[in-house]
C-alpha atoms as a PDB file:
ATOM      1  CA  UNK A   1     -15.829  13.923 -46.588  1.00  0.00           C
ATOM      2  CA  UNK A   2     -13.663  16.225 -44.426  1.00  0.00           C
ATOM      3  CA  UNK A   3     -16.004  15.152 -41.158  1.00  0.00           C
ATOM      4  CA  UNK A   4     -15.453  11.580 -41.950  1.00  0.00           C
ATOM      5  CA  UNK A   5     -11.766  12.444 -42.042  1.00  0.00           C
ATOM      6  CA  UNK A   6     -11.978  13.812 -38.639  1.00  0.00           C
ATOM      7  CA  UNK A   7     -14.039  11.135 -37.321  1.00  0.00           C
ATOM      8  CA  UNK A   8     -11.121   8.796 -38.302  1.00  0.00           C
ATOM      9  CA  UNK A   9      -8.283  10.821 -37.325  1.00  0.00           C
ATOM     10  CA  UNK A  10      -9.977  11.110 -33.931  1.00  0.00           C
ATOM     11  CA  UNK A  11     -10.742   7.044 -33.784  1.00  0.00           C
ATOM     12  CA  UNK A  12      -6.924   6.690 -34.611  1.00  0.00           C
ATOM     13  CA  UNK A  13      -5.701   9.038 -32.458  1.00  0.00           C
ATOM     14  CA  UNK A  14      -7.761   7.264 -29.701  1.00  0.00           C
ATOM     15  CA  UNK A  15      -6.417   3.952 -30.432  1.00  0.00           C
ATOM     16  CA  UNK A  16      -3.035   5.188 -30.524  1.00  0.00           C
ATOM     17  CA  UNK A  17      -3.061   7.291 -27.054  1.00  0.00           C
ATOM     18  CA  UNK A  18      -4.914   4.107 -25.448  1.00  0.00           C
ATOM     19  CA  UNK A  19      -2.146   1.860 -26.837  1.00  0.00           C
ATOM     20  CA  UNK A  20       0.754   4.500 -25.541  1.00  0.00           C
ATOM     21  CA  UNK A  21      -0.932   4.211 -22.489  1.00  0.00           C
ATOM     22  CA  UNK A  22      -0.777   0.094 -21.842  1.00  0.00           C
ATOM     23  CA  UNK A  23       2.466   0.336 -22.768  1.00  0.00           C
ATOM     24  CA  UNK A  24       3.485   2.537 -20.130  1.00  0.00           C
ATOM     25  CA  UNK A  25       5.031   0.519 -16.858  1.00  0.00           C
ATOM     26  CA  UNK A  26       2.347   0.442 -14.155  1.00  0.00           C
ATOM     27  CA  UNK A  27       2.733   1.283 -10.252  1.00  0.00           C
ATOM     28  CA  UNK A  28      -0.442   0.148  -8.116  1.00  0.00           C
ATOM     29  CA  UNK A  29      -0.070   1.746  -4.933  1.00  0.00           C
ATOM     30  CA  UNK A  30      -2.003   0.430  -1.535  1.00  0.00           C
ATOM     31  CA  UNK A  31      -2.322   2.573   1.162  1.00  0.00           C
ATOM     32  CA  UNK A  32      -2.517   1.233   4.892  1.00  0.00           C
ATOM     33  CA  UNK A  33      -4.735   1.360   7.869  1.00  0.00           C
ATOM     34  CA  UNK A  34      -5.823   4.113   9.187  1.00  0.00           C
ATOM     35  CA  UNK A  35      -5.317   5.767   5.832  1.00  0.00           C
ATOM     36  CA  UNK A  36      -6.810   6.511   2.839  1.00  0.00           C
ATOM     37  CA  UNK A  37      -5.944   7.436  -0.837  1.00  0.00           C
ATOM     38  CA  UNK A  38      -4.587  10.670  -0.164  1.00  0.00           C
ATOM     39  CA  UNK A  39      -1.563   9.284   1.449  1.00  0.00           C
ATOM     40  CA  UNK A  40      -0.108   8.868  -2.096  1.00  0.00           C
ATOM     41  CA  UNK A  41      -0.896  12.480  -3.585  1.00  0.00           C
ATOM     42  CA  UNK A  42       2.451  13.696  -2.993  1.00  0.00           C
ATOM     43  CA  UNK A  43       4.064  10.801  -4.720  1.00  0.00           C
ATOM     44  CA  UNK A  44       2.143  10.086  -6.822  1.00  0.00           C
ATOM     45  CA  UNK A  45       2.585  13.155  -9.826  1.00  0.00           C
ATOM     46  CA  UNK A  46       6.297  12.323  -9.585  1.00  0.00           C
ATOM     47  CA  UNK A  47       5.961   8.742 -10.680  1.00  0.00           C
ATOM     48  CA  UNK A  48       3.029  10.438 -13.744  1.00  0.00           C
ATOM     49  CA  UNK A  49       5.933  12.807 -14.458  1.00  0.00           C
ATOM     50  CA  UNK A  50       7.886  10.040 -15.258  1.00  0.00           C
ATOM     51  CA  UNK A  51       6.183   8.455 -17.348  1.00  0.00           C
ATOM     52  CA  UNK A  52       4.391   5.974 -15.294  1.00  0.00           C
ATOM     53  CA  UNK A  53       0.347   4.903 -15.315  1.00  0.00           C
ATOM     54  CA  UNK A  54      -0.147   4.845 -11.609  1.00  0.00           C
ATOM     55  CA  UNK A  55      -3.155   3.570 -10.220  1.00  0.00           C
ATOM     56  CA  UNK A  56      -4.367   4.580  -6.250  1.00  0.00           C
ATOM     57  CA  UNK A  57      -6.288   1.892  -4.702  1.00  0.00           C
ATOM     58  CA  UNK A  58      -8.759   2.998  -2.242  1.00  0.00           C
ATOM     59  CA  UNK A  59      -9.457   0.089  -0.153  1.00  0.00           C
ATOM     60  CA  UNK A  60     -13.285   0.020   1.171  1.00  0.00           C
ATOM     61  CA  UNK A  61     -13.884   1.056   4.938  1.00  0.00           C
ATOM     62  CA  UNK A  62     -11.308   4.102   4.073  1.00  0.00           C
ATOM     63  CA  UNK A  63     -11.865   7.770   2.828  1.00  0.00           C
ATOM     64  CA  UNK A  64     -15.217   8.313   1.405  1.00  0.00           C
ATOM     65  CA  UNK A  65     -15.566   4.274   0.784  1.00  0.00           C
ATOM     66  CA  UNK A  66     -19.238   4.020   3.677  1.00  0.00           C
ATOM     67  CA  UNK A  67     -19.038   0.372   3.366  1.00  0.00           C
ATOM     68  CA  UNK A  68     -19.833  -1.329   6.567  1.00  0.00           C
ATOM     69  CA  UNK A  69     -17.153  -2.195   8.705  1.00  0.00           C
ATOM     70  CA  UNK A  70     -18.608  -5.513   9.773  1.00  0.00           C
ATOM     71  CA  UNK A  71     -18.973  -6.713   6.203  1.00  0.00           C
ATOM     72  CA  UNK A  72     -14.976  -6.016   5.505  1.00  0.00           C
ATOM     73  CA  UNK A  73     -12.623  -8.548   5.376  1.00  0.00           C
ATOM     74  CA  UNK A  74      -9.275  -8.890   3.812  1.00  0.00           C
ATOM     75  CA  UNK A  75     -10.771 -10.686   0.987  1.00  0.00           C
ATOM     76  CA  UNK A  76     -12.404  -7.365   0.247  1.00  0.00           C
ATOM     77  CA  UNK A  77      -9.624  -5.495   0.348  1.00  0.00           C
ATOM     78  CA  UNK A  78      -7.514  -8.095  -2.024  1.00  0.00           C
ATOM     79  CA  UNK A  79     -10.498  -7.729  -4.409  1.00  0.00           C
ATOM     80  CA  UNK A  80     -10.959  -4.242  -5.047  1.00  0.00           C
ATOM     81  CA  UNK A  81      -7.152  -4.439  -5.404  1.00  0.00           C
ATOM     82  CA  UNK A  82      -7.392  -7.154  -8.249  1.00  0.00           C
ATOM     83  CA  UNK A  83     -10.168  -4.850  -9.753  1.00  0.00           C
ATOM     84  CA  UNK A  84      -8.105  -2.030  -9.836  1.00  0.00           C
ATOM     85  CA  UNK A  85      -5.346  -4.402 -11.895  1.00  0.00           C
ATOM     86  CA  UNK A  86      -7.514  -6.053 -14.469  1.00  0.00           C
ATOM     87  CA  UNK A  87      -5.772  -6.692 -17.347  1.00  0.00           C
ATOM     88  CA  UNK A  88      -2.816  -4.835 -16.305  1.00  0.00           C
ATOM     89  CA  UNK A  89       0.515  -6.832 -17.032  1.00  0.00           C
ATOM     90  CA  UNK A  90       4.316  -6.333 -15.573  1.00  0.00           C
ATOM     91  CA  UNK A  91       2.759  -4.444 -12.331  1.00  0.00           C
ATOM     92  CA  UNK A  92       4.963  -3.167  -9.839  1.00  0.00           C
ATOM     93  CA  UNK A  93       2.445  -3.370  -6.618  1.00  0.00           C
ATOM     94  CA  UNK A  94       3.628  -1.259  -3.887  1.00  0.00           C
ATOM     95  CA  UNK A  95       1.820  -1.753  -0.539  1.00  0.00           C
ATOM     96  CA  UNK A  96       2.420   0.362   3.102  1.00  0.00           C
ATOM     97  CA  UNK A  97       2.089  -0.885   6.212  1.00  0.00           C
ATOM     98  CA  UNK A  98      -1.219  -3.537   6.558  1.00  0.00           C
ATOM     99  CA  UNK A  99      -1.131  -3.332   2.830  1.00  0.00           C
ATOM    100  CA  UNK A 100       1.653  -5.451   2.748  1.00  0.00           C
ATOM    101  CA  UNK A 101      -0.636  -8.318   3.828  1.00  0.00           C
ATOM    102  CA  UNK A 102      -3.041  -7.158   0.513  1.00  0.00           C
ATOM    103  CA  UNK A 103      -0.430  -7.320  -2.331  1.00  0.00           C
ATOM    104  CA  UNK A 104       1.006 -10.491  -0.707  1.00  0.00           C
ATOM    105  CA  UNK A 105      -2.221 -12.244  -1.388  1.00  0.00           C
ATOM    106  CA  UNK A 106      -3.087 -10.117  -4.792  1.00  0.00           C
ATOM    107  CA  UNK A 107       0.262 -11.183  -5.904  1.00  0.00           C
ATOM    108  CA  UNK A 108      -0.529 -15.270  -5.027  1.00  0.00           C
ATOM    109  CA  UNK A 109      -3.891 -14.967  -6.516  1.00  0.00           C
ATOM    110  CA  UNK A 110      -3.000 -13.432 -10.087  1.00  0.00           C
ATOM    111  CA  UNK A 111       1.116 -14.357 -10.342  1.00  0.00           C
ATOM    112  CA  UNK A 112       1.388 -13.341 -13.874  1.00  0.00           C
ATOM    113  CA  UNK A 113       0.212  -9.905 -13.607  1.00  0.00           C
ATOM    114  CA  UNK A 114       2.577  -8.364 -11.028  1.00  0.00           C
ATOM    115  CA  UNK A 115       6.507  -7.813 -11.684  1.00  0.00           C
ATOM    116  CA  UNK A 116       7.331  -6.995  -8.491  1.00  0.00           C
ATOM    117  CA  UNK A 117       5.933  -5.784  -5.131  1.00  0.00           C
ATOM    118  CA  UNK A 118       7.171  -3.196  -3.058  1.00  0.00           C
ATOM    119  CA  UNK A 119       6.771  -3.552   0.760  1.00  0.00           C
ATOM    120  CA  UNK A 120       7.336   0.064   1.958  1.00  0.00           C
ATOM    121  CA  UNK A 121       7.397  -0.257   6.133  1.00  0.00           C
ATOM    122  CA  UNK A 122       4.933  -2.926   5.536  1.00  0.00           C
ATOM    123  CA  UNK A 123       3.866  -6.226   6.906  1.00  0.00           C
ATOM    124  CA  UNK A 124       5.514  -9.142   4.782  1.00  0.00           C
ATOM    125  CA  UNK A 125       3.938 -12.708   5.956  1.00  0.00           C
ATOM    126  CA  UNK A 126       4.673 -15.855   5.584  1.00  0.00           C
ATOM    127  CA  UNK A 127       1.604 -18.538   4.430  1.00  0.00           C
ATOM    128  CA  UNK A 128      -1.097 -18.292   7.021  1.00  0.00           C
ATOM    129  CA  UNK A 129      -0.166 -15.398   9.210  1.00  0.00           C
ATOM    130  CA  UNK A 130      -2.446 -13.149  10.055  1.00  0.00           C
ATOM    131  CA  UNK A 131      -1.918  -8.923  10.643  1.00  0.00           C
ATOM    132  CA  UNK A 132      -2.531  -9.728  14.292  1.00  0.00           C
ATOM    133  CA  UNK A 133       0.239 -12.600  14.371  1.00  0.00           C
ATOM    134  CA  UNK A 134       3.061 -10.017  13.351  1.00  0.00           C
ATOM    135  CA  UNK A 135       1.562  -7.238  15.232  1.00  0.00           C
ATOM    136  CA  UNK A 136       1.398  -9.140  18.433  1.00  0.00           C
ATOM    137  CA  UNK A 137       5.581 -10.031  18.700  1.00  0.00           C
ATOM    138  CA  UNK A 138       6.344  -6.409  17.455  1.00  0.00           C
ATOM    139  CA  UNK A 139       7.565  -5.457  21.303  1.00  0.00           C
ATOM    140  CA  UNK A 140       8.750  -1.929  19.890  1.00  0.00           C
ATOM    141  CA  UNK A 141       5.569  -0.581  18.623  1.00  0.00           C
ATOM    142  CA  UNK A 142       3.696   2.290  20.238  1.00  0.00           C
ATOM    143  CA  UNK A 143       0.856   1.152  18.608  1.00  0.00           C
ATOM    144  CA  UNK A 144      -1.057  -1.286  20.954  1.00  0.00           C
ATOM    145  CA  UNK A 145      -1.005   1.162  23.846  1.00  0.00           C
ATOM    146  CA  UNK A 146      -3.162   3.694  22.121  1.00  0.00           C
ATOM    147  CA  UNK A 147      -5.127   1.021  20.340  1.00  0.00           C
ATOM    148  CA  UNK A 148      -9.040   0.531  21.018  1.00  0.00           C
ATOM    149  CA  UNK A 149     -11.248  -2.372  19.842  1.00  0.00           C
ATOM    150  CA  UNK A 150     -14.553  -1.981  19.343  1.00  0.00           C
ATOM    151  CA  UNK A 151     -16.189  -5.238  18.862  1.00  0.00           C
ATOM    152  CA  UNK A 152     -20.065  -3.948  18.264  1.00  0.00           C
ATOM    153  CA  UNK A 153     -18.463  -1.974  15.038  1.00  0.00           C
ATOM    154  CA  UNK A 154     -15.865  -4.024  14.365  1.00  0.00           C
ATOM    155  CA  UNK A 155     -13.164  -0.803  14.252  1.00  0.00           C
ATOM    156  CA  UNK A 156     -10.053  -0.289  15.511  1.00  0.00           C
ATOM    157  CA  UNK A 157      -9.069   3.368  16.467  1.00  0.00           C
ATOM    158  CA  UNK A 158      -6.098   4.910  17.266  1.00  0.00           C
ATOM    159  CA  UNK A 159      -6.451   6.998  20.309  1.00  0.00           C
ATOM    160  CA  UNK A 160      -5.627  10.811  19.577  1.00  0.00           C
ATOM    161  CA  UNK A 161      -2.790  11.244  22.196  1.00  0.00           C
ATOM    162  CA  UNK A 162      -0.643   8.486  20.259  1.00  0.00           C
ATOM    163  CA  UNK A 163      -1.286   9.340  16.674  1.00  0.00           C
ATOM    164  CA  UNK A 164       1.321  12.048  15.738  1.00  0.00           C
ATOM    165  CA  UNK A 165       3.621   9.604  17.619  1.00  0.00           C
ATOM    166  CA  UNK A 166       3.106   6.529  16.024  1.00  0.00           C
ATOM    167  CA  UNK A 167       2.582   7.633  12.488  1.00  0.00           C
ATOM    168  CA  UNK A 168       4.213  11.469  12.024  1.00  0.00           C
ATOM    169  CA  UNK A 169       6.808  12.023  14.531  1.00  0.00           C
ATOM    170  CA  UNK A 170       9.321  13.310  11.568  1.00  0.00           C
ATOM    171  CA  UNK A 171       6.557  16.081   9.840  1.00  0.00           C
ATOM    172  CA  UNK A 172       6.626  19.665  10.284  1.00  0.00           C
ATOM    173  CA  UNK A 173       4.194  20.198  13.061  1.00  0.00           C
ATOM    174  CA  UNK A 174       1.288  21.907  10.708  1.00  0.00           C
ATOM    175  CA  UNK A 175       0.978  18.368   9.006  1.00  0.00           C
ATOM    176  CA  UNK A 176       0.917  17.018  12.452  1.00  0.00           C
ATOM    177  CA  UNK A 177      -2.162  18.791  13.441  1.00  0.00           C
ATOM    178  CA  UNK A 178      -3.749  18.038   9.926  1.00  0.00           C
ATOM    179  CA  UNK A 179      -2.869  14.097  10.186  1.00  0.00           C
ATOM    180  CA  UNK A 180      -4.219  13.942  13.718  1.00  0.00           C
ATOM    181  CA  UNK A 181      -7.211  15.184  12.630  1.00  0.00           C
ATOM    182  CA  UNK A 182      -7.922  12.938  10.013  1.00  0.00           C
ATOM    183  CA  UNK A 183      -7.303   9.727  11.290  1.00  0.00           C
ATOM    184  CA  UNK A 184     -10.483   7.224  11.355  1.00  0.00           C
ATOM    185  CA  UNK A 185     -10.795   3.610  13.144  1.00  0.00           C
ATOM    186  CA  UNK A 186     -10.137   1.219  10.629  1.00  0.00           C
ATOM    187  CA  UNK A 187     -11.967  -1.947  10.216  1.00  0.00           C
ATOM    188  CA  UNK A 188     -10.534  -4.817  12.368  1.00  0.00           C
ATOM    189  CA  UNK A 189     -11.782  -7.719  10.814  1.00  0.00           C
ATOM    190  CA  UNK A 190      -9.092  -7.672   8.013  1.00  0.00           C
ATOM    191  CA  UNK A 191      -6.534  -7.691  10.659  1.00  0.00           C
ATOM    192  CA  UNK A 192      -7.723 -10.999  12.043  1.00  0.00           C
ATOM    193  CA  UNK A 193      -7.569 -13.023   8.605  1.00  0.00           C
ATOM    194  CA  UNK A 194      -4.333 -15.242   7.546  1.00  0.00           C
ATOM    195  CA  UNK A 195      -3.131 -14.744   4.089  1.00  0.00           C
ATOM    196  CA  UNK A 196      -2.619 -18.071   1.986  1.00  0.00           C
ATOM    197  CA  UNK A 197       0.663 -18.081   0.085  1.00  0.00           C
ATOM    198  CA  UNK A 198       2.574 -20.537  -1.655  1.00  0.00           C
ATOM    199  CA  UNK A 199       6.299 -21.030  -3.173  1.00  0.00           C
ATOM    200  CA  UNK A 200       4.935 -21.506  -6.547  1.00  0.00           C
ATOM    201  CA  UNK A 201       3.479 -18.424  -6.894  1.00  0.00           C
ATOM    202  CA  UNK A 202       3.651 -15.359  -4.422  1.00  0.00           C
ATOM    203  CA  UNK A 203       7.420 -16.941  -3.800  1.00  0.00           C
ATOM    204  CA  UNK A 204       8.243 -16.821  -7.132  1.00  0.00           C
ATOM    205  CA  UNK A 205       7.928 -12.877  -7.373  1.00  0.00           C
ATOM    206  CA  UNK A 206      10.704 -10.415  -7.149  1.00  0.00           C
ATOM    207  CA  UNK A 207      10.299  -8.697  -3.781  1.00  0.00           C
ATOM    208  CA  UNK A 208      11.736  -5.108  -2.573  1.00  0.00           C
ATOM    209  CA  UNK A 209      11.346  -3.710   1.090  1.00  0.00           C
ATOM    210  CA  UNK A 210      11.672  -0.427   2.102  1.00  0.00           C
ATOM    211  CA  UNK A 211      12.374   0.239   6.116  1.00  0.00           C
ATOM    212  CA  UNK A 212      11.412   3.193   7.739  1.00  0.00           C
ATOM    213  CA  UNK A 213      14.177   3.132  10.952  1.00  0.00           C
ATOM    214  CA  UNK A 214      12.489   5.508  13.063  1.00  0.00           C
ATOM    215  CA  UNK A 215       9.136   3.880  12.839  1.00  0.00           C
ATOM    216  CA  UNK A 216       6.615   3.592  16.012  1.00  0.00           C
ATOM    217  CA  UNK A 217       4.127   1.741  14.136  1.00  0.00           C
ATOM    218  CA  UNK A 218       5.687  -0.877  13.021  1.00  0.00           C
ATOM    219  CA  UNK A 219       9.319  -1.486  14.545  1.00  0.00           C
ATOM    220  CA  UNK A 220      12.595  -1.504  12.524  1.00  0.00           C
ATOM    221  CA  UNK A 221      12.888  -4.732  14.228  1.00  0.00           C
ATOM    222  CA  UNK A 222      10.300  -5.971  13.377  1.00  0.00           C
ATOM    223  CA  UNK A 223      10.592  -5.639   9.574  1.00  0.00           C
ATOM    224  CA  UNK A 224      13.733  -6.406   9.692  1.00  0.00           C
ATOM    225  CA  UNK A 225      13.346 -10.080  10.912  1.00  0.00           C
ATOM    226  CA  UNK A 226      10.393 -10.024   8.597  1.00  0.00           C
ATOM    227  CA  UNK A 227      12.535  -9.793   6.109  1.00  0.00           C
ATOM    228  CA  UNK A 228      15.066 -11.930   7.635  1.00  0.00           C
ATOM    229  CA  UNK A 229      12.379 -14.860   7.071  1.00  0.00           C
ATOM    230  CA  UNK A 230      11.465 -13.881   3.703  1.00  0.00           C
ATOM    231  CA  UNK A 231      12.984 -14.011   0.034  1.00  0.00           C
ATOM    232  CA  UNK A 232      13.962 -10.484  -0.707  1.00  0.00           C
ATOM    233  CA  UNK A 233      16.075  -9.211  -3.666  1.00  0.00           C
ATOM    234  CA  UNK A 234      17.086  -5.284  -2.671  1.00  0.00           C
ATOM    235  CA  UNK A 235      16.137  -3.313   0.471  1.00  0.00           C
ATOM    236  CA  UNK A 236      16.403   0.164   1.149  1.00  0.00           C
ATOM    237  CA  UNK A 237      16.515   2.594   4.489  1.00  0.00           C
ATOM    238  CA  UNK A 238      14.836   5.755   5.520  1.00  0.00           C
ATOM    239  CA  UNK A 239      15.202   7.439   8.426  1.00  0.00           C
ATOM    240  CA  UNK A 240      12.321   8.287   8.960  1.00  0.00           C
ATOM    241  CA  UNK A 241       8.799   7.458  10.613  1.00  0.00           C
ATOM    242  CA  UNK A 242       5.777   5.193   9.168  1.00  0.00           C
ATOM    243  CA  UNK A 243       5.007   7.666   6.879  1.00  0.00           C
ATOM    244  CA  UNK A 244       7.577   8.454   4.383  1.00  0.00           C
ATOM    245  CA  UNK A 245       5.074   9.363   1.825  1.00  0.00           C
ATOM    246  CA  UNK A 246       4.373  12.574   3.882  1.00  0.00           C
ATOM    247  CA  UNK A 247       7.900  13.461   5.497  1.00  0.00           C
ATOM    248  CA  UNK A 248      10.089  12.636   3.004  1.00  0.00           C
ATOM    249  CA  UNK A 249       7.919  12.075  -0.660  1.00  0.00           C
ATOM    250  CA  UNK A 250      11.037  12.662  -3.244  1.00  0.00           C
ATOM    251  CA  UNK A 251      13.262  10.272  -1.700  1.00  0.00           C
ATOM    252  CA  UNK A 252      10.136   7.358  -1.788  1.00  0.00           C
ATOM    253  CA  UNK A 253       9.279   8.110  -5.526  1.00  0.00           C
ATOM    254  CA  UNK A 254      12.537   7.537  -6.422  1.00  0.00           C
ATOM    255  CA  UNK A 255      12.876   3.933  -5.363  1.00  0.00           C
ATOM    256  CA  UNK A 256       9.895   3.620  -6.715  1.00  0.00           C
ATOM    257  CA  UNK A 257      10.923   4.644 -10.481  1.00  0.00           C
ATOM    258  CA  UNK A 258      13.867   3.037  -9.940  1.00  0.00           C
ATOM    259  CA  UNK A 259      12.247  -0.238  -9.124  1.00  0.00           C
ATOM    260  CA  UNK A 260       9.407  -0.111 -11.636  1.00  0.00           C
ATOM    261  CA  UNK A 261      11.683   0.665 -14.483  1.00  0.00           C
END
């Protein structure tokens, strides 16, 4: 008798801690190219200290993902993100940088799961733009000189001498060194690919961007008239480089509990 008491005080407390859970808001974060996972770790225990259920997409071609590069395309990416989500519900989707060209196309393809999407110093299309199409009339990114396209692979890599540059200029120099070294090509064939969006659905979600002023990846310029051509409700400034998540982690967690709220 007492075991079958435990057995159902255990079920119980199961269901309970699993319904606690779904109730909690979720943040899906999407890292960028040339990235991985990891980029979030620093943020991420803030947002779980708050009380959020944050899930880290790792997008395939990236970390310890071997998935061929040729066989990538921004379809895969949008999927695994969509995965991730299941039967998640009032999502705050935050992508960086290339992600920004995921979440726009998770968001059209499953409207009534996302809340809101966060574009932190991130690509924001319009309907049938492409990565390339931004990157190409961004005349104040450092990234193109020190960018090499290897069509046999189908990578992009960022050449060593430009990465601190173009992605870290603001971290101590120890995380420098550390970046540097971990930097990977990143498959190109995603960056080729339009996104399809429509009014009716991607337009009809609340949108937040997040500029980085001192960026070398992706110009303050250039997300600003990104945004200039886009419905967005709130924006918010950092001075700092592409990667906020590393140089300056408190300040992006809280816009992002703010937001998700």
């Amino acid at each position: 008798m007492k075991s079958l008491f435990i057995a159902m005080a255990a079920t119980l407390f199961g269901i309970t801690a699993m319904a606690q859970k779904s109730n909690k808001p979720t943040i899906v974060l999407v890292h960028g190219a040339w990235s991985d996972a990891t980029a979030w770790k620093e943020v991420t225990p803030v947002l779980e200290a708050k009380g959020f259920n944050v899930l880290v997409v790792n997008l395939p071609g990236h970390g310890s993902d071997t998935t061929p590069f040729t066989s990538i395309t921004l379809q895969s990416y949008v999927d695994v993100v969509k995965k991730e989500i299941g039967d998640h519900k009032n999502v705050t989707l935050v992508g960086h940088s290339m992600a920004g060209m995921v979440i726009s196309q998770v968001a059209e393809d499953m409207p009534g799961s996302i809340k809101k999407l966060i574009y932190l110093a991130a690509y924001l299309p319009e309907d049938g733009q492409s990565l390339l199409d931004l990157a190409k009339t961004d005349a104040d990114s450092h990234a193109g000189k020190f960018l090499h396209v290897d069509q046999a692979t189908a990578s992009a890599a960022i050449h060593k001498d430009g990465v601190v540059d173009i992605f870290v200029a603001d971290a101590p120099k120890n995380i420098q060194d550390k970046f540097a070294k971990g930097v990977q090509p990143d498959p190109v064939i995603p960056f080729t690919l339009p996104v399809k969006l429509s009014a009716a659905r991607f337009g009809a979600i609340e949108k937040v961007y997040i500029y980085t002023t001192n960026d070398h990846a992706l110009s303050y310029a250039k997300q600003q008239a990104m945004v200039n051509n886009a419905q967005v409700k709130k924006e918010y400034i950092l001075n700092s480089s592409h990667t906020p998540f590393i140089s300056m982690p408190g300040k992006v967690a809280a816009i992002l509990i703010k937001e998700a709220k």
